[in-house]
Protein backbone atom coordinates (compact mmCIF):
# COMPACT_ATOMS: atom_id res chain seq x y z
CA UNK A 1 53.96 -53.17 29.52
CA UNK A 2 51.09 -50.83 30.67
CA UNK A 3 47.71 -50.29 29.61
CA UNK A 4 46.83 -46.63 28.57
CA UNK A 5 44.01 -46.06 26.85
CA UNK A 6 43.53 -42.55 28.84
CA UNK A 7 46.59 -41.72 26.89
CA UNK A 8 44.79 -42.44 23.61
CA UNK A 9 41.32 -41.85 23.86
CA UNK A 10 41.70 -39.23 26.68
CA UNK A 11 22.08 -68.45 46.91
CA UNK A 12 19.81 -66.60 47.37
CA UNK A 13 17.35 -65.44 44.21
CA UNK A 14 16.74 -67.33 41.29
CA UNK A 15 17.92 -66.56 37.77
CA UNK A 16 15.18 -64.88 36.76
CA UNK A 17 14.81 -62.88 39.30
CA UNK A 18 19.10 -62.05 39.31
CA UNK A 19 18.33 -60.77 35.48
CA UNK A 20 15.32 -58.62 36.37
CA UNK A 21 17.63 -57.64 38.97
CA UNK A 22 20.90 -56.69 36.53
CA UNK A 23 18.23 -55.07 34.06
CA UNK A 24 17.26 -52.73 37.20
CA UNK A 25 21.07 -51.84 37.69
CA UNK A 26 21.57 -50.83 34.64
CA UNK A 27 18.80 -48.41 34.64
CA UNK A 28 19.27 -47.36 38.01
CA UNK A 29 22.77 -46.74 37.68
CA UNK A 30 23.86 -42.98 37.78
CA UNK A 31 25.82 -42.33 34.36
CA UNK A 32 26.75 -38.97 35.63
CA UNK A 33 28.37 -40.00 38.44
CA UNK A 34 30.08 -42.98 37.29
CA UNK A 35 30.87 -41.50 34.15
CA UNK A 36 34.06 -42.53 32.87
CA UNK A 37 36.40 -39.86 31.12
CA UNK A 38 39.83 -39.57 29.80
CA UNK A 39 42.60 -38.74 32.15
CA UNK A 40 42.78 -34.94 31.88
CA UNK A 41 46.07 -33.45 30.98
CA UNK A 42 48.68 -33.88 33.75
CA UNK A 43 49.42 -30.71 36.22
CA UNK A 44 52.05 -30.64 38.53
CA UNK A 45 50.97 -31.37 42.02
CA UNK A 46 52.57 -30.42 44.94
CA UNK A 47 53.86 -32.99 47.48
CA UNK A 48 51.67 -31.67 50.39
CA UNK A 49 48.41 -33.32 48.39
CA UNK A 50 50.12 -36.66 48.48
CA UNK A 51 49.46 -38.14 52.19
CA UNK A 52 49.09 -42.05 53.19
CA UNK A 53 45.65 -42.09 52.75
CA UNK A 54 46.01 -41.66 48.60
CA UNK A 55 47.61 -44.72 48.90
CA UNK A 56 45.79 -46.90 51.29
CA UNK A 57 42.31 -45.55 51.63
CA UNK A 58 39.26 -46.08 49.23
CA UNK A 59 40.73 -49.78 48.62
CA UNK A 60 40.30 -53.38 48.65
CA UNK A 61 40.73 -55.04 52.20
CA UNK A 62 44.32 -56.12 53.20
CA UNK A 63 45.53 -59.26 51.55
CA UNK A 64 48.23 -60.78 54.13
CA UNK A 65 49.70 -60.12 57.36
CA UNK A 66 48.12 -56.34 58.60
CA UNK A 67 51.37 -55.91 60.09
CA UNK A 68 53.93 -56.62 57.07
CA UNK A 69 56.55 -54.60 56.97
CA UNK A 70 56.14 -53.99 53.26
CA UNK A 71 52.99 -52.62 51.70
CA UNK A 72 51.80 -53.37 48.02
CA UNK A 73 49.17 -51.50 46.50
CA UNK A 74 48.23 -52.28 42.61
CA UNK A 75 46.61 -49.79 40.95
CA UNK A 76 43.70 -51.82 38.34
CA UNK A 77 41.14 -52.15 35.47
CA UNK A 78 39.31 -55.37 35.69
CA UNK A 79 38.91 -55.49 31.62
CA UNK A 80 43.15 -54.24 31.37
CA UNK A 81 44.96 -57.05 29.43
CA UNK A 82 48.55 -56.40 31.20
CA UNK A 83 46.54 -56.09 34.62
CA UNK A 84 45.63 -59.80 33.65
CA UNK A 85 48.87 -60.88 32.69
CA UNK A 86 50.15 -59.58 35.91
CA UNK A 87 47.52 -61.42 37.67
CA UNK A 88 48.61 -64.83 35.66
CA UNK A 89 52.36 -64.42 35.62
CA UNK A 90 53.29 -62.48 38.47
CA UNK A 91 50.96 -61.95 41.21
CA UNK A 92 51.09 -65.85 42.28
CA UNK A 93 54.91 -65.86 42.61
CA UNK A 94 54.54 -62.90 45.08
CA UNK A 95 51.50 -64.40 46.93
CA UNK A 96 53.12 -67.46 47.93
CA UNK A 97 56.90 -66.03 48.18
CA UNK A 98 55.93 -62.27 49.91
CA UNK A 99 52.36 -62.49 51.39
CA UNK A 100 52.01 -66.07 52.62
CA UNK A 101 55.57 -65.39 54.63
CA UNK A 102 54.58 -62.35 55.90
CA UNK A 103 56.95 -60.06 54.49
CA UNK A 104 54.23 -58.23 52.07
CA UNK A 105 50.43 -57.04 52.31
CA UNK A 106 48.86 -56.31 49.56
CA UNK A 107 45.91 -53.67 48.52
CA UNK A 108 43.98 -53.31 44.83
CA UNK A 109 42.32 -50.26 44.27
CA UNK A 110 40.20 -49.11 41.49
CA UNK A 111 41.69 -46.94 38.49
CA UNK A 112 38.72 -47.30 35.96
CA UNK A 113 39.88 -46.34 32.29
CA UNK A 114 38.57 -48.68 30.00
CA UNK A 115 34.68 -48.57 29.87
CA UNK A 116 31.73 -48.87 32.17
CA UNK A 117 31.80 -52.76 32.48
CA UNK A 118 35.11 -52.08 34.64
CA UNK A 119 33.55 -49.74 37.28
CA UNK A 120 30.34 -52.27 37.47
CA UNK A 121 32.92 -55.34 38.02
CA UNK A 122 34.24 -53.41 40.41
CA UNK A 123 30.61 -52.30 42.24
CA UNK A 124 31.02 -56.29 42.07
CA UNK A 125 33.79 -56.79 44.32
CA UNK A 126 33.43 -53.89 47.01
CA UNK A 127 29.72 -55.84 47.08
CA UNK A 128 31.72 -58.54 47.58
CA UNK A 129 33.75 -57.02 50.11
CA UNK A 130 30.56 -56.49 52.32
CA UNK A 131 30.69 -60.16 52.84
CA UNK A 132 34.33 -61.10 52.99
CA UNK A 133 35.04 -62.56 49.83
CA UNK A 134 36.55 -59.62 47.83
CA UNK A 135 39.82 -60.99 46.78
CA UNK A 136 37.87 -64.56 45.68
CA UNK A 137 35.94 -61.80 43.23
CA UNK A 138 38.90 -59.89 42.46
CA UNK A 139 40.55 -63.62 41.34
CA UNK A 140 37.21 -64.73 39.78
CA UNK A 141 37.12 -61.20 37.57
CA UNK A 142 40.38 -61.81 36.16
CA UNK A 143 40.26 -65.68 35.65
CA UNK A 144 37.37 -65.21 33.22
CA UNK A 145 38.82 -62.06 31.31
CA UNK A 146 38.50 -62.45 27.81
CA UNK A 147 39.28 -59.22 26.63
CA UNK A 148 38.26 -55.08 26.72
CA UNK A 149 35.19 -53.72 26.25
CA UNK A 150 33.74 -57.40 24.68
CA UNK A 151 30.69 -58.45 27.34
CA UNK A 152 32.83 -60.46 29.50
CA UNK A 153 32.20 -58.56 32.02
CA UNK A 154 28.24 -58.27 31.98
CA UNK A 155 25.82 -57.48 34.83
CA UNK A 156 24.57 -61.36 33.92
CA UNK A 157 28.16 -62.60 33.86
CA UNK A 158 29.28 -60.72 37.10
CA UNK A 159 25.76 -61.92 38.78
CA UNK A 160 27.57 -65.71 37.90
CA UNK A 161 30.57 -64.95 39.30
CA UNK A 162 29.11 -63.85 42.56
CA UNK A 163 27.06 -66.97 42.47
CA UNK A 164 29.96 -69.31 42.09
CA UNK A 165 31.69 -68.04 44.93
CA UNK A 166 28.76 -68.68 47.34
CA UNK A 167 27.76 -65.08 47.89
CA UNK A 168 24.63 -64.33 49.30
CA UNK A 169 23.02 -63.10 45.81
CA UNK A 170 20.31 -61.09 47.88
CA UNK A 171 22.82 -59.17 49.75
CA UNK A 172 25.05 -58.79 47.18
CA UNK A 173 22.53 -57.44 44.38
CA UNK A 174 21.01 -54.88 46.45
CA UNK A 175 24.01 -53.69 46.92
CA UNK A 176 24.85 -53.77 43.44
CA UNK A 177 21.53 -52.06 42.67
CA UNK A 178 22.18 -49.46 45.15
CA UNK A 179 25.68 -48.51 44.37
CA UNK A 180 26.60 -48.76 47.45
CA UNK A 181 30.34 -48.26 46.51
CA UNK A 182 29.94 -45.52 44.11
CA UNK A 183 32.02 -42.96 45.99
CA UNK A 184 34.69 -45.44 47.25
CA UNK A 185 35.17 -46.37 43.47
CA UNK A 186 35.18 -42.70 42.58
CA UNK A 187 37.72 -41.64 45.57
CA UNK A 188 40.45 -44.35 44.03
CA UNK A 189 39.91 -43.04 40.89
CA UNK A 190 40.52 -39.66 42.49
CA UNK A 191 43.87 -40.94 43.99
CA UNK A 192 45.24 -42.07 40.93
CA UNK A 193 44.99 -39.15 38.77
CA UNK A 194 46.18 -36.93 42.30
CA UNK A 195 49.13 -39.60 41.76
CA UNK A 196 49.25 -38.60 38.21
CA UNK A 197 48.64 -42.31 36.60
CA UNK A 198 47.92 -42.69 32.75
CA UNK A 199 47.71 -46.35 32.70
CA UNK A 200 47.09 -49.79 34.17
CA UNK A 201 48.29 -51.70 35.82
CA UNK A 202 50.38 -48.82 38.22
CA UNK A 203 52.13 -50.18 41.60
CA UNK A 204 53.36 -48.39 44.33
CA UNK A 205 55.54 -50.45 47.24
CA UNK A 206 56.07 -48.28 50.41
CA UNK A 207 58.94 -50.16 52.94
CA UNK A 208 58.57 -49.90 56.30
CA UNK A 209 60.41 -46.45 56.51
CA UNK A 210 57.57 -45.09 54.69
CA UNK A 211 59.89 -44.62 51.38
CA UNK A 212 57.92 -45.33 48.11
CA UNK A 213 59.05 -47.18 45.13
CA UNK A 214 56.44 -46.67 41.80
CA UNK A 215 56.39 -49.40 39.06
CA UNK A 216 54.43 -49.29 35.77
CA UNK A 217 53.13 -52.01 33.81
CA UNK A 218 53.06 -55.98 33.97
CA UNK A 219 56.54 -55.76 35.52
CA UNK A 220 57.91 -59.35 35.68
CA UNK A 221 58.41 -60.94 39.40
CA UNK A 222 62.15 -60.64 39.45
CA UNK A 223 61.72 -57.06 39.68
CA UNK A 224 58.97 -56.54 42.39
CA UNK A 225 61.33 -59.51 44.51
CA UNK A 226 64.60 -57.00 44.29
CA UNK A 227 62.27 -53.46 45.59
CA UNK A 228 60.69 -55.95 48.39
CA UNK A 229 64.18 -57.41 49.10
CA UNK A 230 65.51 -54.12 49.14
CA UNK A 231 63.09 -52.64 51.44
CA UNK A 232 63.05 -55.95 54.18
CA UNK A 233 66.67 -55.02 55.01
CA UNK A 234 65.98 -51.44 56.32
């Protein structure tokens, strides 16, 4: 189960003010630079361009012990439908049995392939980020997905979100309106095509020997518990 659609087609303010606000992003917002495009055709890559940082840089901030000895990243599109069943059938399991315990830590980055509402919710979380509450915006983005490409994900509706988890909507939509995480966003895009990914959601678990298991798709738990139990006893 993975989402490809690269393969196939390539409180601070008031309301009024937040919606001026979100009509300003829009128009402000670079299309050239946060243009979304098909993943281009696939070219071999040699190993040297592959380095710990294409993993763990231009991310979300770590969720779970810093020092686990077992490193999750999941590579995502807020509007992916088997991203969201991931987050809703999976990702809990591994949260309470993996990262609570210690064993796991656990980083999201951005792989944008489904339209432009996914790189602004994700403008919404880095912004988020900036004031420690990235992985309550991650969690909010997903528990109100409705679908791809549908609205759902709307400057207004994003504007909510980071209202209803007690950002600071001053902060927060300057730095939407700003695009302050443009070239983060961009660089994790960058690192998943340099990883050659065609679809969401991608996973990569690296043990604490540095070897690196990939998994593709909405994989169920038992699988993710046998590469994590597999890489706790080296």
């Amino acid at each position: 189960m993975i989402h490809g659609p690269s393969i196939a087609i390539g409180s601070g303010i008031s309301a009024i003010v937040i919606i001026i606000a979100f009509i300003a992003f829009e128009e402000i917002t670079n299309p050239a630079e946060l243009k979304i495009e098909p993943t281009p055709t696939i070219q071999p890559i040699g190993p040297a361009k592959i380095t710990m940082n294409t993993f763990l840089a231009n991310g979300s901030p770590i969720l779970g012990n810093p020092t686990a000895p077992v490193t999750l990243i999941e590579f995502g599109d807020y509007q992916c439908h088997f991203c969201n069943v991931f987050f809703h059938s999976t990702e809990d399991s591994i949260l309470k049995n993996y990262v609570e315990t210690g064993k796991v830590k656990m980083i999201f980055k951005d792989y944008n392939i489904i339209g432009p509402d996914s790189v602004n919710a994700s403008h919404g979380a880095h912004c988020a980020k900036d004031q420690g509450l990235f992985w309550e915006y991650h969690d909010i983005l997903y528990t109100n997905w409705t679908g791809e490409n549908n609205g759902w994900a709307s400057s207004e509706n994003l504007g909510r979100f980071a209202q209803e988890i007690g950002l600071d909507m001053d902060i927060w939509t300057e730095c939407m309106l700003e695009g302050m995480h443009s070239q983060t966003i961009l660089g994790s895009n960058e690192d998943a095509k340099s990883l050659e990914l065609t679809g969401t959601p991608a996973f990569f678990v690296i043990g604490p020997d540095g070897k690196t298991t990939r998994l593709f798709g909405a994989q169920p738990y038992e699988t993710f518990e046998k590469v994590f139990e597999d890489e706790l006893k080296q």
